[in-house]
N, C-alpha and C. Protein backbone atom coordinates (compact mmCIF):
# COMPACT_ATOMS: atom_id res chain seq x y z
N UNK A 1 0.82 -1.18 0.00
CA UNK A 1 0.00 0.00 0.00
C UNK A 1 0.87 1.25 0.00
N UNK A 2 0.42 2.38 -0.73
CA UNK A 2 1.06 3.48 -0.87
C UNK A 2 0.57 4.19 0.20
N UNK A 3 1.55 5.31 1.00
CA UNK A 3 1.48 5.95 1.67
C UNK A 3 0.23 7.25 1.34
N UNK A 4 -0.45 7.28 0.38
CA UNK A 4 -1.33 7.96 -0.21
C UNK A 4 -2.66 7.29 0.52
N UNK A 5 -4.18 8.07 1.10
CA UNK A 5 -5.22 7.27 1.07
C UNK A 5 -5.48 6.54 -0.22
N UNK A 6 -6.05 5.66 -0.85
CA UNK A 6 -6.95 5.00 -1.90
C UNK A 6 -7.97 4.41 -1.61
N UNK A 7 -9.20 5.29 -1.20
CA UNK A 7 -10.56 5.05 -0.86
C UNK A 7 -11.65 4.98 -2.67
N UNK A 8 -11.99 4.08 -2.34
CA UNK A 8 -12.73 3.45 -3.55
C UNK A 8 -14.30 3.81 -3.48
N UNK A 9 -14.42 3.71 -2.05
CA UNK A 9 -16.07 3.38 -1.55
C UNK A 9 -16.82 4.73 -1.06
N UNK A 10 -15.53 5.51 -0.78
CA UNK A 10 -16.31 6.66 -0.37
C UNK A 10 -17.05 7.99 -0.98
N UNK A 11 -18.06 8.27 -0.99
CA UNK A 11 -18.29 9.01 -1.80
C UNK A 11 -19.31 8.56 -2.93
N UNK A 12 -19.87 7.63 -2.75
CA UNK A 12 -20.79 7.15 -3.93
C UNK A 12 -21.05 5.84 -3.44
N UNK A 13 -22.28 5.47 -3.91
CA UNK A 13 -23.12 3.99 -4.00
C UNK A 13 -22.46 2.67 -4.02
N UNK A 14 -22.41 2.10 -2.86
CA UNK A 14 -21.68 0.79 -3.01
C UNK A 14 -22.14 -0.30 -2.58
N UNK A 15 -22.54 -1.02 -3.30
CA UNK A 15 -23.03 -2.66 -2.89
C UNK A 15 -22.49 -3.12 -1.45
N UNK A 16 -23.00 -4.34 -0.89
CA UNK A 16 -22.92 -4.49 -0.21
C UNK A 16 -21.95 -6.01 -0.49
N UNK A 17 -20.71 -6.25 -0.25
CA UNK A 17 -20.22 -7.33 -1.10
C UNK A 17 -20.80 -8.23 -0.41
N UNK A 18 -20.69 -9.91 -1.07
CA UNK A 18 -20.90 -11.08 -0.76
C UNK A 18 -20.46 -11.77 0.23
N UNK A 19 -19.30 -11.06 0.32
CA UNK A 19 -18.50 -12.35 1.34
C UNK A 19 -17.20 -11.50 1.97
N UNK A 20 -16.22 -11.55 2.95
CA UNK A 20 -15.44 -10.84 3.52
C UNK A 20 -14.36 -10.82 2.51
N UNK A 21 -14.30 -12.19 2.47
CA UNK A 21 -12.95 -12.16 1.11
C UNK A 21 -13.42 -10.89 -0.12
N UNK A 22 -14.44 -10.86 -0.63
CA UNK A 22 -14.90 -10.02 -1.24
C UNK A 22 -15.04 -8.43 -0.80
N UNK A 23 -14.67 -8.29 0.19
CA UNK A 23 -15.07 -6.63 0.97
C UNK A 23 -13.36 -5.97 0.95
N UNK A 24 -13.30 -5.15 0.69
CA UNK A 24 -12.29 -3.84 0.70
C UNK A 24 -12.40 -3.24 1.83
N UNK A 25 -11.81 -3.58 3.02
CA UNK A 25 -11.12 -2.47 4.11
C UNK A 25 -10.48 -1.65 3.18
N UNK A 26 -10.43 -0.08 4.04
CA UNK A 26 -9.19 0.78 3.24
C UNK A 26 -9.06 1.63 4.62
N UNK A 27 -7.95 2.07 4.64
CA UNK A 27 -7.68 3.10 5.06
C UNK A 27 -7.02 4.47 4.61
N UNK A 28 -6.97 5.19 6.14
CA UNK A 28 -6.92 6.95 5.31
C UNK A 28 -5.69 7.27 6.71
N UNK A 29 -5.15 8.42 6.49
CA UNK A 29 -3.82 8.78 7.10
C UNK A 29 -4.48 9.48 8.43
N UNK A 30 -3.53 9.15 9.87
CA UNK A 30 -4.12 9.71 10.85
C UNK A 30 -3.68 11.29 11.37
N UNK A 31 -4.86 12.10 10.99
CA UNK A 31 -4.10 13.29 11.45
C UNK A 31 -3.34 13.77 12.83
N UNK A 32 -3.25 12.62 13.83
CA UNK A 32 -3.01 12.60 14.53
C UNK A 32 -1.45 11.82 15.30
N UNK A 33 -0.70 11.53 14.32
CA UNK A 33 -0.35 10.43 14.44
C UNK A 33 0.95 10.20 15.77
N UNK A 34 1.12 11.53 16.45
CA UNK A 34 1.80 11.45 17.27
C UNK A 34 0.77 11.28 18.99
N UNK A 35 0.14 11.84 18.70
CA UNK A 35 -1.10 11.48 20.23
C UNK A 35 -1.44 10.14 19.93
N UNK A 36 -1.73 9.71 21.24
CA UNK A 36 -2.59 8.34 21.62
C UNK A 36 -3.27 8.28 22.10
N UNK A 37 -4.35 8.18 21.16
CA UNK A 37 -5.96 7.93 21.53
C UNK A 37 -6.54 6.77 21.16
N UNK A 38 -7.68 6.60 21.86
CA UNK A 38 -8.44 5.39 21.05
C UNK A 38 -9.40 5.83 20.24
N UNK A 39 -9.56 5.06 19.10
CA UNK A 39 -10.63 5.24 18.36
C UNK A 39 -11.83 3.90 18.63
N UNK A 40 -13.29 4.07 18.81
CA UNK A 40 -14.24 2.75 18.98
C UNK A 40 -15.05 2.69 17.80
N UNK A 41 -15.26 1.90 17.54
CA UNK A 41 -16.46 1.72 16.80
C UNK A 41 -17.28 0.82 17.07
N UNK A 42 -19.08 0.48 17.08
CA UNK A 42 -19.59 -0.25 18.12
C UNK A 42 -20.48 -0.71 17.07
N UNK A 43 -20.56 -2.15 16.71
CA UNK A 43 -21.76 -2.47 15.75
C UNK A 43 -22.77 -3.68 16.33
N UNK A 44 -23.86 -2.50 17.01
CA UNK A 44 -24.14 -3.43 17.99
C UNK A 44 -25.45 -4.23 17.00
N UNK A 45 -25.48 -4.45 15.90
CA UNK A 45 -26.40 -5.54 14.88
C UNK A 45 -25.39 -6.59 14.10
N UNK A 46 -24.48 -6.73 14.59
CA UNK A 46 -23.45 -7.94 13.35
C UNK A 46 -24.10 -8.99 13.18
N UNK A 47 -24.31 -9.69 11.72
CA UNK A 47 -25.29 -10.77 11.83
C UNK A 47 -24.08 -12.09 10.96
N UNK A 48 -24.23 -12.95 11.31
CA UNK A 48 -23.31 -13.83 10.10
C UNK A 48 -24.01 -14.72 9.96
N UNK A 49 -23.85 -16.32 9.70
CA UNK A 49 -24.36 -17.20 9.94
C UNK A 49 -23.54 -18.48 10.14
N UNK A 50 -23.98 -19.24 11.31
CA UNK A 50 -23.79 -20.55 11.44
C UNK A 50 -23.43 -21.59 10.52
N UNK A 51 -22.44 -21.80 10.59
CA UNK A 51 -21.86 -22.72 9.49
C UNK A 51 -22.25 -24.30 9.48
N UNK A 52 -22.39 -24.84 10.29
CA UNK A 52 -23.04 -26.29 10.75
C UNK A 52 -24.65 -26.06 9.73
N UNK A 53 -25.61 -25.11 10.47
CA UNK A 53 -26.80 -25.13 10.76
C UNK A 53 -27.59 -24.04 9.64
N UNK A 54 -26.69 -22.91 9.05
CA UNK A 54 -26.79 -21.50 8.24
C UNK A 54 -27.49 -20.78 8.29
N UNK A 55 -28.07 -21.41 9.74
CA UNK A 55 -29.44 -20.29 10.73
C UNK A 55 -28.38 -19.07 10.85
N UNK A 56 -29.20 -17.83 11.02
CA UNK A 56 -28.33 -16.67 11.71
C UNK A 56 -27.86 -16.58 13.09
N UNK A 57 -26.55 -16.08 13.21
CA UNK A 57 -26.21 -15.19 14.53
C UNK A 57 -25.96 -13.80 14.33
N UNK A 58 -26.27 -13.60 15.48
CA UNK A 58 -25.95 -12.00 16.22
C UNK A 58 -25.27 -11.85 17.19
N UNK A 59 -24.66 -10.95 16.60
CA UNK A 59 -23.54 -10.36 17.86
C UNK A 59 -23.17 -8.63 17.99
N UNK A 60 -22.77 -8.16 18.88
CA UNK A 60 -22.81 -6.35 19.55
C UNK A 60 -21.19 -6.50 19.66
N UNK A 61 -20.16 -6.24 18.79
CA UNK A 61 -19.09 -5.88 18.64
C UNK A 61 -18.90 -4.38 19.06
N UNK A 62 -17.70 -4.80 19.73
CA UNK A 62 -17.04 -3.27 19.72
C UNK A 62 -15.40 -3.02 19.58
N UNK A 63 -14.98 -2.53 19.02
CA UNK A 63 -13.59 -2.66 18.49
C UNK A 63 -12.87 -1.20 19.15
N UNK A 64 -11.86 -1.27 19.64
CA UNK A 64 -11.16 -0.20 19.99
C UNK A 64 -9.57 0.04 19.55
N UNK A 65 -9.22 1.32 19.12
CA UNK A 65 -7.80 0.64 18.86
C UNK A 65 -6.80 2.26 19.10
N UNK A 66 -5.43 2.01 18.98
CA UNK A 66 -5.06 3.15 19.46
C UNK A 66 -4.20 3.35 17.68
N UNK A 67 -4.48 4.04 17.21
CA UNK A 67 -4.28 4.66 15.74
C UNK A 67 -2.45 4.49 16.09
N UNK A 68 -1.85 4.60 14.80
CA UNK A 68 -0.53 4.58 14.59
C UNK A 68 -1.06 5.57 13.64
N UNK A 69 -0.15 5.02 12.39
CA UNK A 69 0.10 6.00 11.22
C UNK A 69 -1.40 6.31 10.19
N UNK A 70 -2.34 4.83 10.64
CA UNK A 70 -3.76 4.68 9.37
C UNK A 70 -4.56 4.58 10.55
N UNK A 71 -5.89 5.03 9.99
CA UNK A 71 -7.06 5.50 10.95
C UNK A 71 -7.95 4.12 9.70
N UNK A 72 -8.78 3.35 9.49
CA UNK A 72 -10.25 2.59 9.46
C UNK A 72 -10.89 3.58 8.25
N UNK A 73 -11.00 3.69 7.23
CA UNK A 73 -12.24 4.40 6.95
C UNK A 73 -13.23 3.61 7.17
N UNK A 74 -14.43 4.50 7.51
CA UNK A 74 -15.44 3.76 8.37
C UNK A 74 -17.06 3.30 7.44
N UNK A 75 -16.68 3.71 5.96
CA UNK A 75 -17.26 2.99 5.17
C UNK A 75 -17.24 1.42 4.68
N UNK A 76 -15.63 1.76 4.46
CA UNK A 76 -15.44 0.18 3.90
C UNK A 76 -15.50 -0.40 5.45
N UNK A 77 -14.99 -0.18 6.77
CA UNK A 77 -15.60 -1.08 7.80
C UNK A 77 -16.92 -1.17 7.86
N UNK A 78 -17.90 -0.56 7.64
CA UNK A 78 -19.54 -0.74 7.89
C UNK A 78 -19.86 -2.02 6.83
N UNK A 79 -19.37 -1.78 5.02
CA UNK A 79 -19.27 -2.87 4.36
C UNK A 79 -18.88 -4.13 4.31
N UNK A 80 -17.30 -3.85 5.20
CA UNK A 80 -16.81 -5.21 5.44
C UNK A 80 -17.48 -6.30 6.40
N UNK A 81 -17.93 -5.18 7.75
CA UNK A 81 -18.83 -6.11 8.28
C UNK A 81 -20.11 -6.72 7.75
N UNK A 82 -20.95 -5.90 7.32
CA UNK A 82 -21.60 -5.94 6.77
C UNK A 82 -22.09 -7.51 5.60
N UNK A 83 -20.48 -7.75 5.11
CA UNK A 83 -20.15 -8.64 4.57
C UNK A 83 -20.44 -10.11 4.74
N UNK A 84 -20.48 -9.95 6.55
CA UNK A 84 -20.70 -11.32 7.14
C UNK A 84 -21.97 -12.08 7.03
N UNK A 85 -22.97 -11.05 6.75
CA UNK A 85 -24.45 -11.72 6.93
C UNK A 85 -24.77 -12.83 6.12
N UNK A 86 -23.86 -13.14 5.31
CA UNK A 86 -24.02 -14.74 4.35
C UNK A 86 -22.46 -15.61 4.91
N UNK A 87 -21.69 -15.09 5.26
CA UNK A 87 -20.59 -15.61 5.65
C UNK A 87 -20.86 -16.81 6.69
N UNK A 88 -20.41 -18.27 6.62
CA UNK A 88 -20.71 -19.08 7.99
C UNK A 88 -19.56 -19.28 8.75
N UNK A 89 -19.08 -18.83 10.13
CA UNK A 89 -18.29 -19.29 10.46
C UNK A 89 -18.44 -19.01 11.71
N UNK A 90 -17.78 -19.76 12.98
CA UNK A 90 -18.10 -19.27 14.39
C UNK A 90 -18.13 -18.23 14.91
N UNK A 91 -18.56 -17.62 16.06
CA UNK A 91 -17.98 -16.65 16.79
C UNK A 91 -17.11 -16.74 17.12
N UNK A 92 -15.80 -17.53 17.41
CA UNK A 92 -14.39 -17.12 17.74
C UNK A 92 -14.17 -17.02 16.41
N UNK A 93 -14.40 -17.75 15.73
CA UNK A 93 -13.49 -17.34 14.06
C UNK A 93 -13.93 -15.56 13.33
N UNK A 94 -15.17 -15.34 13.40
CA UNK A 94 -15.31 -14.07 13.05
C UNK A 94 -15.12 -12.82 14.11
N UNK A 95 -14.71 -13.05 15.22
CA UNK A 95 -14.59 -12.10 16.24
C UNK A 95 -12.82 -11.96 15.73
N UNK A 96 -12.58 -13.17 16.20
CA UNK A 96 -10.48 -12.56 15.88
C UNK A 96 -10.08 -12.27 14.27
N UNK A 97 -11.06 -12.81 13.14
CA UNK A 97 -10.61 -12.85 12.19
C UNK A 97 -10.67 -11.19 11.86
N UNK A 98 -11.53 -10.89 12.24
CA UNK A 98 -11.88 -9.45 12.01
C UNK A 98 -10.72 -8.24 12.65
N UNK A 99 -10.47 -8.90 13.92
CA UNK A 99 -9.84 -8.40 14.72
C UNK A 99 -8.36 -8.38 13.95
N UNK A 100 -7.97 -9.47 13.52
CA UNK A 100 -6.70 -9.49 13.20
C UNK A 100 -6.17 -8.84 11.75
N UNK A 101 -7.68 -9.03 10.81
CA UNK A 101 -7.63 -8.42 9.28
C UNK A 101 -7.32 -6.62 10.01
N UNK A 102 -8.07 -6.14 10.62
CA UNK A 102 -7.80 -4.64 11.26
C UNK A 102 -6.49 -4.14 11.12
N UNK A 103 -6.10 -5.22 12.75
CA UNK A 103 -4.41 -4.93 12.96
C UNK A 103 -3.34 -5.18 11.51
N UNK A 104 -3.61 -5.55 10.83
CA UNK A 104 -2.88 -6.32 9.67
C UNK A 104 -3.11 -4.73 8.47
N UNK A 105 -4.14 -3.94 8.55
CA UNK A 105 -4.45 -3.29 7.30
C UNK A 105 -3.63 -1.90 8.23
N UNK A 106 -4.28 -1.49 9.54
CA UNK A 106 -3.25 -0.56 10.50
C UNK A 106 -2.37 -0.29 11.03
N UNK A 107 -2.06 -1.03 11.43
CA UNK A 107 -0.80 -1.61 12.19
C UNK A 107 -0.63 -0.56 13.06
N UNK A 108 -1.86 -0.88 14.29
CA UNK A 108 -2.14 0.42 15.11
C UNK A 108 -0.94 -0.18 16.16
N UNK A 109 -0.71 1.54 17.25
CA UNK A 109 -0.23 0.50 18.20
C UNK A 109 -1.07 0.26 19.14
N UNK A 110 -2.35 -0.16 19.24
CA UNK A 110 -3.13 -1.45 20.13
C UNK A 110 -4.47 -1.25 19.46
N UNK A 111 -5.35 -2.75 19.45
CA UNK A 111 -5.91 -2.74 18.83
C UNK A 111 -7.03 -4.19 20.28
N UNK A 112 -8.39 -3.84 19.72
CA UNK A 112 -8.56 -5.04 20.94
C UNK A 112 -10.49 -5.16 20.40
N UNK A 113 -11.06 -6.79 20.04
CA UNK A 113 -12.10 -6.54 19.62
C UNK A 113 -12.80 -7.39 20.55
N UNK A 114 -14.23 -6.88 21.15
CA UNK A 114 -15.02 -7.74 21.81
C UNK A 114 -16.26 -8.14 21.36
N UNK A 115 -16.24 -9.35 21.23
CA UNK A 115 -17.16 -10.25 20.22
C UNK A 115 -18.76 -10.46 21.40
N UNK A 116 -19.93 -10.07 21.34
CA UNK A 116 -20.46 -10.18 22.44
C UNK A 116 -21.97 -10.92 21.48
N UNK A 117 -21.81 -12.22 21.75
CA UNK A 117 -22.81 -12.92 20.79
C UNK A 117 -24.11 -13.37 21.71
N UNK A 118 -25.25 -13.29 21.09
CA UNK A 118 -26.34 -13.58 21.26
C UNK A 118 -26.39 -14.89 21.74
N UNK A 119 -27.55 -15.57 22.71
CA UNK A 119 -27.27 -17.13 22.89
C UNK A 119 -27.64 -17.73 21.73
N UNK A 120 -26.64 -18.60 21.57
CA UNK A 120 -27.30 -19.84 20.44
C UNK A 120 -27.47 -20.86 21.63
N UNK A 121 -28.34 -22.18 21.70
CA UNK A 121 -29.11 -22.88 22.07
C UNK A 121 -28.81 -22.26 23.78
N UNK A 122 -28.90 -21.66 23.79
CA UNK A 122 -29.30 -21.60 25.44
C UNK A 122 -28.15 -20.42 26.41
N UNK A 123 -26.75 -20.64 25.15
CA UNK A 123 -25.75 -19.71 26.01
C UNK A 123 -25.25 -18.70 25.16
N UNK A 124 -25.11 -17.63 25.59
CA UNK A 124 -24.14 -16.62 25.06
C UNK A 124 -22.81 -17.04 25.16
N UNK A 125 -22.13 -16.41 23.98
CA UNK A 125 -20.97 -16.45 23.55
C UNK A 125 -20.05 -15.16 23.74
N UNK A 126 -19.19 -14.46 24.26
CA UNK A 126 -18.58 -13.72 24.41
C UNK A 126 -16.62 -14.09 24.03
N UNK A 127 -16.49 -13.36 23.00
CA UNK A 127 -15.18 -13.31 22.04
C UNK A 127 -14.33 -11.86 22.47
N UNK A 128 -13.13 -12.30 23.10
CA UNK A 128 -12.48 -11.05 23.58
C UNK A 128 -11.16 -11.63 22.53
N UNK A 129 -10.27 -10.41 21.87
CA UNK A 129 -9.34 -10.50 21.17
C UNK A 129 -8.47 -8.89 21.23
N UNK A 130 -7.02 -9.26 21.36
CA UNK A 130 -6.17 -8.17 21.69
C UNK A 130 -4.82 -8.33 21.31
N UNK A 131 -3.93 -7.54 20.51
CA UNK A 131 -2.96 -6.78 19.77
C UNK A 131 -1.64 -7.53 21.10
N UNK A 132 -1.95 -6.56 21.61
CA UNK A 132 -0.59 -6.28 23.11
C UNK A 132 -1.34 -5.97 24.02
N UNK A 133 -0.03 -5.40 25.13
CA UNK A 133 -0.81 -4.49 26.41
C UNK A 133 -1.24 -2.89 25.79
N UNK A 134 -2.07 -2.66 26.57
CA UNK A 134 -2.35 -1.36 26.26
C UNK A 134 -1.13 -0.38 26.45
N UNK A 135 -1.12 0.63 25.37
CA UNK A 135 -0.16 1.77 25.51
C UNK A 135 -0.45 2.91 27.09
N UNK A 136 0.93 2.62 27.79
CA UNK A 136 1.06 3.34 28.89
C UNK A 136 0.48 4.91 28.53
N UNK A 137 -0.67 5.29 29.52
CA UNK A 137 -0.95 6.74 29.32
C UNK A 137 -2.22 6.63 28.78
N UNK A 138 -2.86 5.98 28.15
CA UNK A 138 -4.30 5.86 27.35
C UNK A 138 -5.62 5.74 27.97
N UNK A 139 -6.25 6.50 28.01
CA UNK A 139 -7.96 6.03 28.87
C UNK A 139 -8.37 5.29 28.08
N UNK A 140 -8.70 4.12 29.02
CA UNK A 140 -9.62 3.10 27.69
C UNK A 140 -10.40 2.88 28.45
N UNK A 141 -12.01 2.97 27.86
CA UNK A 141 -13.31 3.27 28.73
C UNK A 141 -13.67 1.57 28.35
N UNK A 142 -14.47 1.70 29.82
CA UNK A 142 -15.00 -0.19 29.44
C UNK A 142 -15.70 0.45 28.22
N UNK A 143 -15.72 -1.40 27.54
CA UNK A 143 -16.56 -1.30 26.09
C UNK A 143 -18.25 -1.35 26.51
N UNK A 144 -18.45 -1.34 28.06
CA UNK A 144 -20.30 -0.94 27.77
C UNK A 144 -21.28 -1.99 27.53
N UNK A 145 -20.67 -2.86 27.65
CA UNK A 145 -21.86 -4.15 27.14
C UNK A 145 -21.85 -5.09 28.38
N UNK A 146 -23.17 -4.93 29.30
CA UNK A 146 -23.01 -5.77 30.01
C UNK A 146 -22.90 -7.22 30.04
N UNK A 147 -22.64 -7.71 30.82
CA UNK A 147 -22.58 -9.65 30.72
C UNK A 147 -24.09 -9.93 30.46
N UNK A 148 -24.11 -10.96 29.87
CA UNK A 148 -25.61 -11.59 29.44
C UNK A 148 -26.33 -12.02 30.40
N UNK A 149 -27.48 -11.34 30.40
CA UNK A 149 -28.46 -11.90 31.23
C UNK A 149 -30.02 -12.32 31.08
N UNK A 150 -30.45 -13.16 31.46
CA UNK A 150 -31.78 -14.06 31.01
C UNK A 150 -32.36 -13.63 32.14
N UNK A 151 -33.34 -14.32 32.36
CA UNK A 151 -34.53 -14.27 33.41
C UNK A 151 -33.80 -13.94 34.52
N UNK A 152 -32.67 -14.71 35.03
CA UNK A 152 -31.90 -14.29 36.18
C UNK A 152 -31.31 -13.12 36.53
């Protein structure tokens, strides 16, 4: 990748691709790139499907990460996720895979995704995934999603 943004998606009408392999992450330059902050993004509708069964799941992701040199454009992430709703594969596989395609396109320095899945037959699933330790100096606010709770 060239040190230049090359945003494809932004700015005009874009399908919704088929499949993740099929979706374009891109990123754009951080104007920031000497502060350390976190950036979140929270998609609390992710839908994919069950690969055994190709019933749907749901899950309330929230991704946090501390920017290096590339910031997410937050189109092609809405698409990429987006991507999953025909995709079959577990909740640990689409919680880190996601997590790790991120760190791999940013190469933030910290990056950390929490997978917070709906029950399938009876239990919730909760997917935690993380870069490193957090960068000394950083407020990182809980991600907000309480633990699952049923009737109890």
């Amino acid at each position: 990748m060239s040190d230049q943004p090359d945003v494809s998606q932004l700015g005009q009408q874009t399908t919704l691709p088929a499949s993740p392999e099929e979706a374009e992450l891109e990123r754009v330059p951080n104007p920031h790139p000497d502060t350390a902050y976190v950036a979140r993004f929270t998609a609390p509708e992710f839908t994919s499907l069950c690969p055994v069964t190709g019933q749907p799941d749901f899950a309330h992701l929230v991704i946090d990460y501390v920017p290096g040199a590339w910031l997410v454009e937050s189109k092609s992430l809405k698409l990429y996720l987006g991507s999953f709703r025909n995709h079959g594969a577990f909740h640990e596989d689409c919680t880190v895979a996601i997590g790790k395609q991120l760190a791999e396109l940013l190469e933030p320095q910290w990056l950390r995704i929490g997978g917070y899945w709906y029950p399938r037959g009876g239990i919730p699933i909760d997917v935690f995934w993380q870069t490193c330790d957090v960068p000394a100096g950083v407020w990182l606010p809980d991600q907000g999603v309480p633990a699952y709770r049923g009737r109890g």
